[in-house]
PDB file of N, CA and C in Angstrom:
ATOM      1  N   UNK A   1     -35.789 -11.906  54.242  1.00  0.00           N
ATOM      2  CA  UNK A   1     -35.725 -11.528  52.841  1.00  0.00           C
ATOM      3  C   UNK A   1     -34.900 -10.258  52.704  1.00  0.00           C
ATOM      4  N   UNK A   2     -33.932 -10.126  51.790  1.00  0.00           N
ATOM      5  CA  UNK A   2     -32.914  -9.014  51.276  1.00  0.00           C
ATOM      6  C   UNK A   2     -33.586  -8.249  50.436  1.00  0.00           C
ATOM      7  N   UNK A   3     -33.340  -6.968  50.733  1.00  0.00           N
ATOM      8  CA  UNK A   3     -33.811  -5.723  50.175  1.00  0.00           C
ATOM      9  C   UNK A   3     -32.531  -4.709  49.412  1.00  0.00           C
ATOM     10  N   UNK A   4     -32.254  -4.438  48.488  1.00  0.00           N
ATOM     11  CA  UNK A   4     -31.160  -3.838  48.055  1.00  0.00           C
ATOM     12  C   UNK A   4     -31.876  -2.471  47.753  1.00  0.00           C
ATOM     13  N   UNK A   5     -31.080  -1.451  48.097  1.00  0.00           N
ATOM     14  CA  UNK A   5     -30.989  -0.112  47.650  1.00  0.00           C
ATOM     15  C   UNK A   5     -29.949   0.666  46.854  1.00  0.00           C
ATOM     16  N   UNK A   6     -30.042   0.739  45.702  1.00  0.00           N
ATOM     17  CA  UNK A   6     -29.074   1.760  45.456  1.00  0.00           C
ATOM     18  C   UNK A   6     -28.877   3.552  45.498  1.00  0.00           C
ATOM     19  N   UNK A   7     -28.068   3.770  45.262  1.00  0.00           N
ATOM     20  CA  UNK A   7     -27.772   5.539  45.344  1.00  0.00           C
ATOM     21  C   UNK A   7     -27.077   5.961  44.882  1.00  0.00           C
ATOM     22  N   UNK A   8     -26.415   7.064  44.172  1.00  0.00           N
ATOM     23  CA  UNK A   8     -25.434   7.508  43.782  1.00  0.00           C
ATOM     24  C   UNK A   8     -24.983   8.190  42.200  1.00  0.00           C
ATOM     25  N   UNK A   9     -25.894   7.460  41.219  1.00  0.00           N
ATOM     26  CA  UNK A   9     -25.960   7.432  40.004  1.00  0.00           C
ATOM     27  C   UNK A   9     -26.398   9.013  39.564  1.00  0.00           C
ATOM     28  N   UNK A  10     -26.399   9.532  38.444  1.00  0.00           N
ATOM     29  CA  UNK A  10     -26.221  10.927  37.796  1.00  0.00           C
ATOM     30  C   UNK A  10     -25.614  10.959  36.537  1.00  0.00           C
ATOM     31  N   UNK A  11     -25.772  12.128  36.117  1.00  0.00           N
ATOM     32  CA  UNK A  11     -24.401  12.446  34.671  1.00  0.00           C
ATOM     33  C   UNK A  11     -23.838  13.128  35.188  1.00  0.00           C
ATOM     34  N   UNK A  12     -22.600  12.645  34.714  1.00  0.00           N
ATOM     35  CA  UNK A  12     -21.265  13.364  34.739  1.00  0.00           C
ATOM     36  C   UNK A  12     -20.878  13.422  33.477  1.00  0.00           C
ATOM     37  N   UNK A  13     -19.588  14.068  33.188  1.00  0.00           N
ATOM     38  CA  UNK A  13     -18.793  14.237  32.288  1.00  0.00           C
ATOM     39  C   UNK A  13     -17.752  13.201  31.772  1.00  0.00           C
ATOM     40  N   UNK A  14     -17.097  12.888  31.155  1.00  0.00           N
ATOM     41  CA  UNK A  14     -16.910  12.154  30.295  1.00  0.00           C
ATOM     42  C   UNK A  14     -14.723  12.281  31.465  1.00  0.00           C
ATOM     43  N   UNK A  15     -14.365  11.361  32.100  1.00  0.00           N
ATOM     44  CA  UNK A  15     -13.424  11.661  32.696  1.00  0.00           C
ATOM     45  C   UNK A  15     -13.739  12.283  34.020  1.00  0.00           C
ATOM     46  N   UNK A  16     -14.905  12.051  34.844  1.00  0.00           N
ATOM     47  CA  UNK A  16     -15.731  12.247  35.772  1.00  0.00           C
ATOM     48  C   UNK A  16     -15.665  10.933  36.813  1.00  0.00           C
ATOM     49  N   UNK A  17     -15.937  11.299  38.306  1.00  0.00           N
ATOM     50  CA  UNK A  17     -16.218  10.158  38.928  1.00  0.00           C
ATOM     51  C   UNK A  17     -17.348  10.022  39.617  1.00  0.00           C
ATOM     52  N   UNK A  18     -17.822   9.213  40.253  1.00  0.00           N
ATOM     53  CA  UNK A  18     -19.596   9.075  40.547  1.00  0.00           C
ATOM     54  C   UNK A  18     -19.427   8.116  42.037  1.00  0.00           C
ATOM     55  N   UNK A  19     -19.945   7.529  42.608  1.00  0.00           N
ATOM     56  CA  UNK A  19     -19.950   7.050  43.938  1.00  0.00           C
ATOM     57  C   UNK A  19     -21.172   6.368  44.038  1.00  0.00           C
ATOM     58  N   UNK A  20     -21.534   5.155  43.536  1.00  0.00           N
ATOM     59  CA  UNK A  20     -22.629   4.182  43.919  1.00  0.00           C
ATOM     60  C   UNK A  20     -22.331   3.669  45.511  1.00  0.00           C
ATOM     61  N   UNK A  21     -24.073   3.606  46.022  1.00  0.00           N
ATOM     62  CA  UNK A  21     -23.939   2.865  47.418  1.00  0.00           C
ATOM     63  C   UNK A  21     -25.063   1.664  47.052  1.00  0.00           C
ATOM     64  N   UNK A  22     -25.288   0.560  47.749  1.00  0.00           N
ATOM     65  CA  UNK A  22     -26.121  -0.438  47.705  1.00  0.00           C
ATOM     66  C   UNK A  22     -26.416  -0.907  49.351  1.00  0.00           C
ATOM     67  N   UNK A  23     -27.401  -0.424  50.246  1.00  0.00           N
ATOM     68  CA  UNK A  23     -27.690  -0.255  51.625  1.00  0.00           C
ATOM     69  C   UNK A  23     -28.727  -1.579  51.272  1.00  0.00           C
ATOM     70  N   UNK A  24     -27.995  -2.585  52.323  1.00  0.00           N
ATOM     71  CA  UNK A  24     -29.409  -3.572  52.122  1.00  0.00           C
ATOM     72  C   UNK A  24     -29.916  -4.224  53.325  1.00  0.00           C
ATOM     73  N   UNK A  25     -30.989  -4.124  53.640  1.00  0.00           N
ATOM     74  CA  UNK A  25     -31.558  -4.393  54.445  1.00  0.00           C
ATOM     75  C   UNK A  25     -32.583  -6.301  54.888  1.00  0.00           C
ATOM     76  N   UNK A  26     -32.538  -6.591  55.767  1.00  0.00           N
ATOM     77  CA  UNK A  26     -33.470  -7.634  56.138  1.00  0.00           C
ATOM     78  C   UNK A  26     -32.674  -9.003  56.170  1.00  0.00           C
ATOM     79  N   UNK A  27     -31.302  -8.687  55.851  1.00  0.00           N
ATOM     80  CA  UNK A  27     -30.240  -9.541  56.660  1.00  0.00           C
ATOM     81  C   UNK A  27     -28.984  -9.004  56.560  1.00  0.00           C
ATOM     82  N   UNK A  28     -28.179  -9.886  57.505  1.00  0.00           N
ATOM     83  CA  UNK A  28     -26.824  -9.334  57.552  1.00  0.00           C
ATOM     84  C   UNK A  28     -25.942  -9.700  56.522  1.00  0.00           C
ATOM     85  N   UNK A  29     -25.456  -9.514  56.169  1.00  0.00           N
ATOM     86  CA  UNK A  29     -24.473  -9.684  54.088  1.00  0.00           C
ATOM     87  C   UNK A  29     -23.210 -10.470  54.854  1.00  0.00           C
ATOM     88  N   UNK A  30     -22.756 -10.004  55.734  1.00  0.00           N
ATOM     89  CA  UNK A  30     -20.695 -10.686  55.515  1.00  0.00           C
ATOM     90  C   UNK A  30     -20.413 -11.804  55.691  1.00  0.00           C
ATOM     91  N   UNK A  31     -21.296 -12.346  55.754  1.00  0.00           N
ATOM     92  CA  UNK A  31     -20.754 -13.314  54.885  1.00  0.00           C
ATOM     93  C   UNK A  31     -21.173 -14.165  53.456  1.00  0.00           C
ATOM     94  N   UNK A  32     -21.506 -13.279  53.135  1.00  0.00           N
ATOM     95  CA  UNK A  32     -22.052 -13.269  51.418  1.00  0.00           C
ATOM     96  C   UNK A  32     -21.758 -12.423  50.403  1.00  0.00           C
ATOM     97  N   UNK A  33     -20.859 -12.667  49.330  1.00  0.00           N
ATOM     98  CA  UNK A  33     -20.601 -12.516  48.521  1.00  0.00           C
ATOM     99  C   UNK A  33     -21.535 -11.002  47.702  1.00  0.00           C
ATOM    100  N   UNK A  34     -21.113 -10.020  47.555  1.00  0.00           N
ATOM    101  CA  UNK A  34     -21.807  -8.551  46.740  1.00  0.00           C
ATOM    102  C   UNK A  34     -21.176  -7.969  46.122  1.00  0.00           C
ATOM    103  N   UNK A  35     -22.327  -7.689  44.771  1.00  0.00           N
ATOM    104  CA  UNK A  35     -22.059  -7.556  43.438  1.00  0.00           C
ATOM    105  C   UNK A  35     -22.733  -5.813  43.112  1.00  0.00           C
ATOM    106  N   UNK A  36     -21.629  -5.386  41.691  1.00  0.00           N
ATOM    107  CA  UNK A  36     -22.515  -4.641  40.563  1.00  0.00           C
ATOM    108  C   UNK A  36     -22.775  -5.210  39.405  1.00  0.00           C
ATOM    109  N   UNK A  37     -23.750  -4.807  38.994  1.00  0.00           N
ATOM    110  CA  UNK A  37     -23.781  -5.182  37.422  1.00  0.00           C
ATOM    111  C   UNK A  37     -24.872  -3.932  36.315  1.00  0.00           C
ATOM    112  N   UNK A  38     -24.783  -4.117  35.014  1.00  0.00           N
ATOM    113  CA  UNK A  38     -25.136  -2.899  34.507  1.00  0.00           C
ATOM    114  C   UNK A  38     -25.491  -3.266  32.983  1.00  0.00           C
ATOM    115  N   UNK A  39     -26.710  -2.473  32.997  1.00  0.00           N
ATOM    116  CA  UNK A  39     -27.501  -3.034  31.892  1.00  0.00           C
ATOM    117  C   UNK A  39     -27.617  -1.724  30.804  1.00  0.00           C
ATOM    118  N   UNK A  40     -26.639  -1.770  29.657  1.00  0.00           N
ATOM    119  CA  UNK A  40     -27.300  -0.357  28.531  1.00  0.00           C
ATOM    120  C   UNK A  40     -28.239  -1.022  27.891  1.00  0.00           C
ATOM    121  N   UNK A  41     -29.116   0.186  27.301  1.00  0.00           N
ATOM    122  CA  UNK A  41     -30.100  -0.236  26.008  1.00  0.00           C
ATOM    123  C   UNK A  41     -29.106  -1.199  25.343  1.00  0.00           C
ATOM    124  N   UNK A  42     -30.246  -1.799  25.159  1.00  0.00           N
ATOM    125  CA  UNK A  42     -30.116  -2.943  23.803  1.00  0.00           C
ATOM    126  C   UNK A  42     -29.207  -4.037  24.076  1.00  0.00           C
ATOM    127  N   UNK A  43     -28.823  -3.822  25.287  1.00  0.00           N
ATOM    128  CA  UNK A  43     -27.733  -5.056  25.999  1.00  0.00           C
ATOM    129  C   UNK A  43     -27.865  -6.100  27.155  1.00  0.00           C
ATOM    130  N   UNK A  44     -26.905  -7.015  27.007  1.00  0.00           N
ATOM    131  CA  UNK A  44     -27.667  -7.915  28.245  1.00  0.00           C
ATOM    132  C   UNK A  44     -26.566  -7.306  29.333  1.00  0.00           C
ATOM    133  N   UNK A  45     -27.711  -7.372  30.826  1.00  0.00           N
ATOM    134  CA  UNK A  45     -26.857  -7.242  32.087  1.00  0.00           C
ATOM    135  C   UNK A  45     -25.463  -7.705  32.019  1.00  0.00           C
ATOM    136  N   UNK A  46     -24.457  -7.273  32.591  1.00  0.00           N
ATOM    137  CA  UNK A  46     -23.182  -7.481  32.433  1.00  0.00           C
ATOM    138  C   UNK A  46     -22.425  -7.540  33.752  1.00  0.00           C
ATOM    139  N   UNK A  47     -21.296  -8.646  34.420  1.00  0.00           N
ATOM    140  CA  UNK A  47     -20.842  -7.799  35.276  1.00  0.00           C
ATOM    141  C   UNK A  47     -20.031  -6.872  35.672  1.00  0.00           C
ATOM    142  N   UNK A  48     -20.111  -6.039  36.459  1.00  0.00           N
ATOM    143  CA  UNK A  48     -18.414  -4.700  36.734  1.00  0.00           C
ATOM    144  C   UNK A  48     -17.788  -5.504  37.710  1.00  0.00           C
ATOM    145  N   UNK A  49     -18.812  -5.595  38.883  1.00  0.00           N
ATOM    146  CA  UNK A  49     -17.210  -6.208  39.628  1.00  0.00           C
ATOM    147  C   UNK A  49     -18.114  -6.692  41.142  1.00  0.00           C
ATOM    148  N   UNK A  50     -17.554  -7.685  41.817  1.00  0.00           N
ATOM    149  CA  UNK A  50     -17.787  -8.825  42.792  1.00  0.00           C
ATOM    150  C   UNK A  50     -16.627  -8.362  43.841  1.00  0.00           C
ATOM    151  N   UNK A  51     -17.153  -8.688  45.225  1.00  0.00           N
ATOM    152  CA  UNK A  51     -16.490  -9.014  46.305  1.00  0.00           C
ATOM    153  C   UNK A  51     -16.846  -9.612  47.145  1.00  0.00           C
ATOM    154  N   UNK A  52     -16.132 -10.782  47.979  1.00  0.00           N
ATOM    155  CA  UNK A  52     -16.413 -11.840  48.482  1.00  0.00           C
ATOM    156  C   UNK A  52     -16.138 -11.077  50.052  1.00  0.00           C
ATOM    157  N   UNK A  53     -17.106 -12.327  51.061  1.00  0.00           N
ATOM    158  CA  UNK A  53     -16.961 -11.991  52.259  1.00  0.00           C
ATOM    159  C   UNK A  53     -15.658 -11.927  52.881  1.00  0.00           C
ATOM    160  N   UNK A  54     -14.302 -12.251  52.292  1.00  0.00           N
ATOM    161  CA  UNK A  54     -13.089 -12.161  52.502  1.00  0.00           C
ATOM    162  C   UNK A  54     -12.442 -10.712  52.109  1.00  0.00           C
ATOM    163  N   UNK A  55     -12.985  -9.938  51.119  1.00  0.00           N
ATOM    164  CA  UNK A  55     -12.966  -8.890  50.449  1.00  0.00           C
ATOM    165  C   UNK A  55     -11.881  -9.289  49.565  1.00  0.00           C
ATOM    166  N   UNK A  56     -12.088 -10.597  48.511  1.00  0.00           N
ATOM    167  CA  UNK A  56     -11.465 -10.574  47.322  1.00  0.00           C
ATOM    168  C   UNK A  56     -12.067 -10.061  46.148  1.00  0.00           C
ATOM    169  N   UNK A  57     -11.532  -9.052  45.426  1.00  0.00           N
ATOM    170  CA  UNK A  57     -12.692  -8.347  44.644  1.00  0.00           C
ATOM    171  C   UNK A  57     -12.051  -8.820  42.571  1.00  0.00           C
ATOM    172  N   UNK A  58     -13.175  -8.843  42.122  1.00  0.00           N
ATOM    173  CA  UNK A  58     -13.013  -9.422  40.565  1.00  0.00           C
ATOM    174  C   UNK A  58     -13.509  -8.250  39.428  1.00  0.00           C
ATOM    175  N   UNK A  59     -12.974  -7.836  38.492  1.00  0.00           N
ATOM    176  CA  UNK A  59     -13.642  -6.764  37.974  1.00  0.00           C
ATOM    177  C   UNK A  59     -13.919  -7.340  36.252  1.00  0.00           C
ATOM    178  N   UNK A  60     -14.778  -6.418  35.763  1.00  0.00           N
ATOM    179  CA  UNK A  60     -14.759  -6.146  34.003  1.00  0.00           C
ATOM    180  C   UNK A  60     -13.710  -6.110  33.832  1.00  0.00           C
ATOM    181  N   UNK A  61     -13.172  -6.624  32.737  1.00  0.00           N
ATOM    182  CA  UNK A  61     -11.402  -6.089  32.030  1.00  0.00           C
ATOM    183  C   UNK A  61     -12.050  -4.568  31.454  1.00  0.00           C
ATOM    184  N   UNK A  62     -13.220  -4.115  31.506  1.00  0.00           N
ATOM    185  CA  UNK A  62     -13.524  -3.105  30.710  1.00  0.00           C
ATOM    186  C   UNK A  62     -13.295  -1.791  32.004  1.00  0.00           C
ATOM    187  N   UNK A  63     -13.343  -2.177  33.068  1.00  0.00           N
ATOM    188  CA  UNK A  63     -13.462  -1.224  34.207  1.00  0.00           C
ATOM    189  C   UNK A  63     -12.188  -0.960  35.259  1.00  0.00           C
ATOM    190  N   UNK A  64     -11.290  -2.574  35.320  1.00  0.00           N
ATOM    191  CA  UNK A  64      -9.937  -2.871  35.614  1.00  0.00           C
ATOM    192  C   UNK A  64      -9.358  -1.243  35.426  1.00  0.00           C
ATOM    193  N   UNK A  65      -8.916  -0.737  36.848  1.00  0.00           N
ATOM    194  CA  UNK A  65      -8.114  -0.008  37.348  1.00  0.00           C
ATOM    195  C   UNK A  65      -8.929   1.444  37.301  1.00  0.00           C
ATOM    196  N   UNK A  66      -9.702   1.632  37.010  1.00  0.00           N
ATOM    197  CA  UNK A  66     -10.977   2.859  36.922  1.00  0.00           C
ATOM    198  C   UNK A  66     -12.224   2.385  38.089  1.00  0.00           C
ATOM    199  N   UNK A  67     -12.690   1.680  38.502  1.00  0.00           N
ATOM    200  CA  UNK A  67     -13.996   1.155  39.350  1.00  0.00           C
ATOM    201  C   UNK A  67     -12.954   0.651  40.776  1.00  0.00           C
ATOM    202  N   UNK A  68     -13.598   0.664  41.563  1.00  0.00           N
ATOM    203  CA  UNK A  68     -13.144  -0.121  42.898  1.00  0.00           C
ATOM    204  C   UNK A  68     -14.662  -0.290  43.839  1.00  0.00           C
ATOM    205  N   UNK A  69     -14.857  -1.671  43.930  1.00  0.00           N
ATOM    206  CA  UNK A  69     -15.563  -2.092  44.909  1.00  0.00           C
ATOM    207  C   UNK A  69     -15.660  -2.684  46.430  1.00  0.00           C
ATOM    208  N   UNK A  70     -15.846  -1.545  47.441  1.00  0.00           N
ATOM    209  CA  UNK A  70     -15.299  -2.130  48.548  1.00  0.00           C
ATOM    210  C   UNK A  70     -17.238  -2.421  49.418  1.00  0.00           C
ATOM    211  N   UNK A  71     -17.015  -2.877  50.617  1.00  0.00           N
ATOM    212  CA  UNK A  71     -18.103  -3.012  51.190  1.00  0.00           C
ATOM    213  C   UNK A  71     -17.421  -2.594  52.735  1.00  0.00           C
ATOM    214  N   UNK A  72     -19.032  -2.454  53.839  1.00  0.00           N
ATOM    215  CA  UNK A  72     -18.638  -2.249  54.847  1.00  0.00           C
ATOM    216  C   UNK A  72     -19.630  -3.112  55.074  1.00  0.00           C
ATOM    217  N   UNK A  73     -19.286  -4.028  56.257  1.00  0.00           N
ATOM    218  CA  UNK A  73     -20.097  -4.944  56.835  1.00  0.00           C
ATOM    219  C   UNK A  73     -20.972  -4.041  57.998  1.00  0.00           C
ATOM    220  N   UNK A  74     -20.497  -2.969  58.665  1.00  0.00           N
ATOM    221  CA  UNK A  74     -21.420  -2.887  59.776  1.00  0.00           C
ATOM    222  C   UNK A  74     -22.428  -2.118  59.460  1.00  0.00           C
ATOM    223  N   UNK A  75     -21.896  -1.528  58.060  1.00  0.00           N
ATOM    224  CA  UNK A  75     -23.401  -0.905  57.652  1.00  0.00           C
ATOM    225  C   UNK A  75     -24.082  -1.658  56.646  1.00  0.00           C
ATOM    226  N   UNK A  76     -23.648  -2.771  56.579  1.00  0.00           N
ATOM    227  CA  UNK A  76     -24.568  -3.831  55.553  1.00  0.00           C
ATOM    228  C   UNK A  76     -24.672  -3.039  53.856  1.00  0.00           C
ATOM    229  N   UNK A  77     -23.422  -2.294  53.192  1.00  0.00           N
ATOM    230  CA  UNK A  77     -23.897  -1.410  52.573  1.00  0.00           C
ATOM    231  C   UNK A  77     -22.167  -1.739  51.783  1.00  0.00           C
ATOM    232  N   UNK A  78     -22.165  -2.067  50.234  1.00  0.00           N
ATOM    233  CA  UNK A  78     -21.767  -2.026  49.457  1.00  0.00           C
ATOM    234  C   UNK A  78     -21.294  -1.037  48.374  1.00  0.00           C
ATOM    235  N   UNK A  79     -20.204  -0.228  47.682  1.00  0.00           N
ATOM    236  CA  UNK A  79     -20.167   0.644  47.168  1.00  0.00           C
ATOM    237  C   UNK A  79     -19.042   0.402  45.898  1.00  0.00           C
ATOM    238  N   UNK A  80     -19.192   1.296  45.023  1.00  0.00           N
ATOM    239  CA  UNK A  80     -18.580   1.347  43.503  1.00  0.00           C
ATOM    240  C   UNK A  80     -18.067   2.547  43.366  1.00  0.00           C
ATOM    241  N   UNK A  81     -16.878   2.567  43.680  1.00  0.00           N
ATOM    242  CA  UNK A  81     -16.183   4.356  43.248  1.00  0.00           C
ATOM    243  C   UNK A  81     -16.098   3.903  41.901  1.00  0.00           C
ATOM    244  N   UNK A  82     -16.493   4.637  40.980  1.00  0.00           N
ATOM    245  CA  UNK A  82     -16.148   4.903  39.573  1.00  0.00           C
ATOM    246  C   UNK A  82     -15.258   6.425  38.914  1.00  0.00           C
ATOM    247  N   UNK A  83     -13.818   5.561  38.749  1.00  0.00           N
ATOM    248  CA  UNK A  83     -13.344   6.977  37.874  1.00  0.00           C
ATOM    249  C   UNK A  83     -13.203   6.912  36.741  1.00  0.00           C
ATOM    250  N   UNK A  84     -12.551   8.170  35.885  1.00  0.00           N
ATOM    251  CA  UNK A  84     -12.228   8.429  34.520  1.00  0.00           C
ATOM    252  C   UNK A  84     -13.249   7.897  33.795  1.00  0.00           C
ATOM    253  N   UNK A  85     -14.736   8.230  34.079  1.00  0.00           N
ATOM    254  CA  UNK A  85     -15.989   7.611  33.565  1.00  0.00           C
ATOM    255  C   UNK A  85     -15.625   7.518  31.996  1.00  0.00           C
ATOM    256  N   UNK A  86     -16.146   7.078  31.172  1.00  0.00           N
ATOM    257  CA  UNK A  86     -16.553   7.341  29.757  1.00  0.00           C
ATOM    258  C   UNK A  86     -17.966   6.741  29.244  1.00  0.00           C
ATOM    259  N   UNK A  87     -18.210   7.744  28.455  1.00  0.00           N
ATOM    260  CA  UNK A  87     -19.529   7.453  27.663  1.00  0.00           C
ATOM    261  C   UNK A  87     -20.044   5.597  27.629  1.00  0.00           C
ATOM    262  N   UNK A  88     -19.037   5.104  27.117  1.00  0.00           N
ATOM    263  CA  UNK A  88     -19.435   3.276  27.279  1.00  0.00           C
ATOM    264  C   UNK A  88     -19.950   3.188  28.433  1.00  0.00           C
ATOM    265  N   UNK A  89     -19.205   3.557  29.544  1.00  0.00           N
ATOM    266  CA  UNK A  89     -20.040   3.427  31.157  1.00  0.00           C
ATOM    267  C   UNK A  89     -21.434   3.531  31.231  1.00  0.00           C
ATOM    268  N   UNK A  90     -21.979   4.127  30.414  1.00  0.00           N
ATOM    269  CA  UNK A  90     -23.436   4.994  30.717  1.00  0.00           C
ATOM    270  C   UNK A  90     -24.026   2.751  30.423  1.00  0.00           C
ATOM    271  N   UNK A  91     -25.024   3.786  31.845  1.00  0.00           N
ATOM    272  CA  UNK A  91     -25.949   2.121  31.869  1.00  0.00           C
ATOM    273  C   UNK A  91     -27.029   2.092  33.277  1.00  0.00           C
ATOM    274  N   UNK A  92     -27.923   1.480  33.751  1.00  0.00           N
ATOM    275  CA  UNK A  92     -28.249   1.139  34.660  1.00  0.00           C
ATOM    276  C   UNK A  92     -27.388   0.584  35.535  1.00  0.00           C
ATOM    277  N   UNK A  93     -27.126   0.461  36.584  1.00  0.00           N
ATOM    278  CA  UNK A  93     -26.242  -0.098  37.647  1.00  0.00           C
ATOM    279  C   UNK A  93     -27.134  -0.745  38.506  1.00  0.00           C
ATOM    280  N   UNK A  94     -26.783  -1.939  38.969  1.00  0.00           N
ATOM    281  CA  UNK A  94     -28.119  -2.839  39.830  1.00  0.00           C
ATOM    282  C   UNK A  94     -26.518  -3.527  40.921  1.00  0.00           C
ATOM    283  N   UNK A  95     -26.984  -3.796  42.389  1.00  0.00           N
ATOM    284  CA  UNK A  95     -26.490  -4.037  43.271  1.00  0.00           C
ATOM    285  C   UNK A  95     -27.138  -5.688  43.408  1.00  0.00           C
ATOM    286  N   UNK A  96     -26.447  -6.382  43.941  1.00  0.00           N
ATOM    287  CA  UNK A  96     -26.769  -7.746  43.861  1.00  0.00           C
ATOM    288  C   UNK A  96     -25.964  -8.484  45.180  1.00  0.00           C
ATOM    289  N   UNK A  97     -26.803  -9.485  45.560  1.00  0.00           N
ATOM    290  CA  UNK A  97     -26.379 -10.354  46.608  1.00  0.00           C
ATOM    291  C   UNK A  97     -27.729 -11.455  46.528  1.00  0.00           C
ATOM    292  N   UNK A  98     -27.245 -12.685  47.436  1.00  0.00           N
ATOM    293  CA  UNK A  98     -28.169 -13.718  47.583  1.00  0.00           C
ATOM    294  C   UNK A  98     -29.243 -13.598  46.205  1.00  0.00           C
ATOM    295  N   UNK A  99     -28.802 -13.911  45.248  1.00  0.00           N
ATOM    296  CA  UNK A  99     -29.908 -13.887  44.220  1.00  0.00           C
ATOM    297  C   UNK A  99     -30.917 -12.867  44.237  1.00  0.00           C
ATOM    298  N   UNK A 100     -30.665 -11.236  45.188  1.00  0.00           N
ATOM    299  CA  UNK A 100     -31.718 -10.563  44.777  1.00  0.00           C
ATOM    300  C   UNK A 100     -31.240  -9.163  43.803  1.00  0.00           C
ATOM    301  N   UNK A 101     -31.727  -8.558  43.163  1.00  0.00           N
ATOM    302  CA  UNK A 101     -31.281  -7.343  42.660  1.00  0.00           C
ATOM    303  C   UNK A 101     -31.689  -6.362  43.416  1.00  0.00           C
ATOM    304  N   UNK A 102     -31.210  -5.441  43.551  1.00  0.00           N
ATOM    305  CA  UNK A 102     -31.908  -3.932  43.456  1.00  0.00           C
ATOM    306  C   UNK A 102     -32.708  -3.235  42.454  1.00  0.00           C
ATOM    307  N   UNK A 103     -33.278  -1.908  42.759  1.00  0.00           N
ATOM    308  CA  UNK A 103     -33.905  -1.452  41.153  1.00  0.00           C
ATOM    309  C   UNK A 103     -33.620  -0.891  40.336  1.00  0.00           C
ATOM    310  N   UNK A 104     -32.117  -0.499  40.250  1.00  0.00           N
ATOM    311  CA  UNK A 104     -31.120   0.140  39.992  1.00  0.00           C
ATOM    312  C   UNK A 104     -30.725   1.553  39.991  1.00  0.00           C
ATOM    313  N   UNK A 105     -29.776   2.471  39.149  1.00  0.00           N
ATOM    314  CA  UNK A 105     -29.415   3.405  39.129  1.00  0.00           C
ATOM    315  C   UNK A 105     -28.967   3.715  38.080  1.00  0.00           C
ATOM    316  N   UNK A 106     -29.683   4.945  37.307  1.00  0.00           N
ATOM    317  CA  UNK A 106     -28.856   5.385  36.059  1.00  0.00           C
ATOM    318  C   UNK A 106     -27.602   6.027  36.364  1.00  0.00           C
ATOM    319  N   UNK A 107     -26.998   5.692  35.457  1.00  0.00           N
ATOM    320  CA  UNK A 107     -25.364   6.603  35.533  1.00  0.00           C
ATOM    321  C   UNK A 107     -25.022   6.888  33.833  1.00  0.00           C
ATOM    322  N   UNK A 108     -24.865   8.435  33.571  1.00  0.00           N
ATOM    323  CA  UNK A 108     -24.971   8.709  32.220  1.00  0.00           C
ATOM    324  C   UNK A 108     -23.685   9.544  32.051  1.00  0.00           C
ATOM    325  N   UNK A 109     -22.729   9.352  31.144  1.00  0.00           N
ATOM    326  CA  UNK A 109     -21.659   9.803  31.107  1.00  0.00           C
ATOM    327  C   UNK A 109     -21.422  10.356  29.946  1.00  0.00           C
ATOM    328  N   UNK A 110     -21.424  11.566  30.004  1.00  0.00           N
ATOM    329  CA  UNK A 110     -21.968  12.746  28.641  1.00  0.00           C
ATOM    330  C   UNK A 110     -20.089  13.218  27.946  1.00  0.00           C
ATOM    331  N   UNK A 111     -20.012  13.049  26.478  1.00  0.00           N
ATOM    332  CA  UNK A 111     -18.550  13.045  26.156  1.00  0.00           C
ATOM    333  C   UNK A 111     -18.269  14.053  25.780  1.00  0.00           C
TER     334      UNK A 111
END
């Protein structure tokens, strides 16, 4: 059974960057497909961005060229550089693989 952790989340400033990690434990990921995704008040979960065990990566058109999601297989551990934050960004951030979530991470981006 997969265990997701996240880390990284905070406020920043508005044109700020932040550094999500997702460390998951209780199997090995590479060859499985890992995700972010991010939930504001009053909204449904959404996704930012996917990368496949090949490391082909898919993003939000809302995050396209600001977010980059890379992974490292030997540390079983997934990550989200986020730049030029803006206020819209602000949300929970949840790490995802094999159908499990993490418990997420606030990330609040003050304008």
């Amino acid at each position: 059974q997969v265990q997701l952790v996240e880390s990284g989340g905070g406020l920043v400033q508005s044109g700020g960057s932040l550094r999500l990690s997702c460390a998951a434990s209780g199997s090995m990921l590479s060859n499985y497909a890992m995700g972010w995704y991010r939930q504001a008040p009053g909204k449904q979960r959404e996704l930012v961005a996917l990368i496949n065990s090949g490391g082909t990566t898919t993003y939000a058109n809302s995050v396209k060229g600001r977010f980059t999601i890379s992974r490292d297989n030997a540390k079983n551990t997934v990550y989200l550089q986020m730049n030029s934050l803006k206020p819209e960004d602000t949300a929970v951030y949840f790490c995802w693989t094999l159908n499990t979530w993490g418990q997420g991470t606030q990330v609040t981006v003050s304008s």
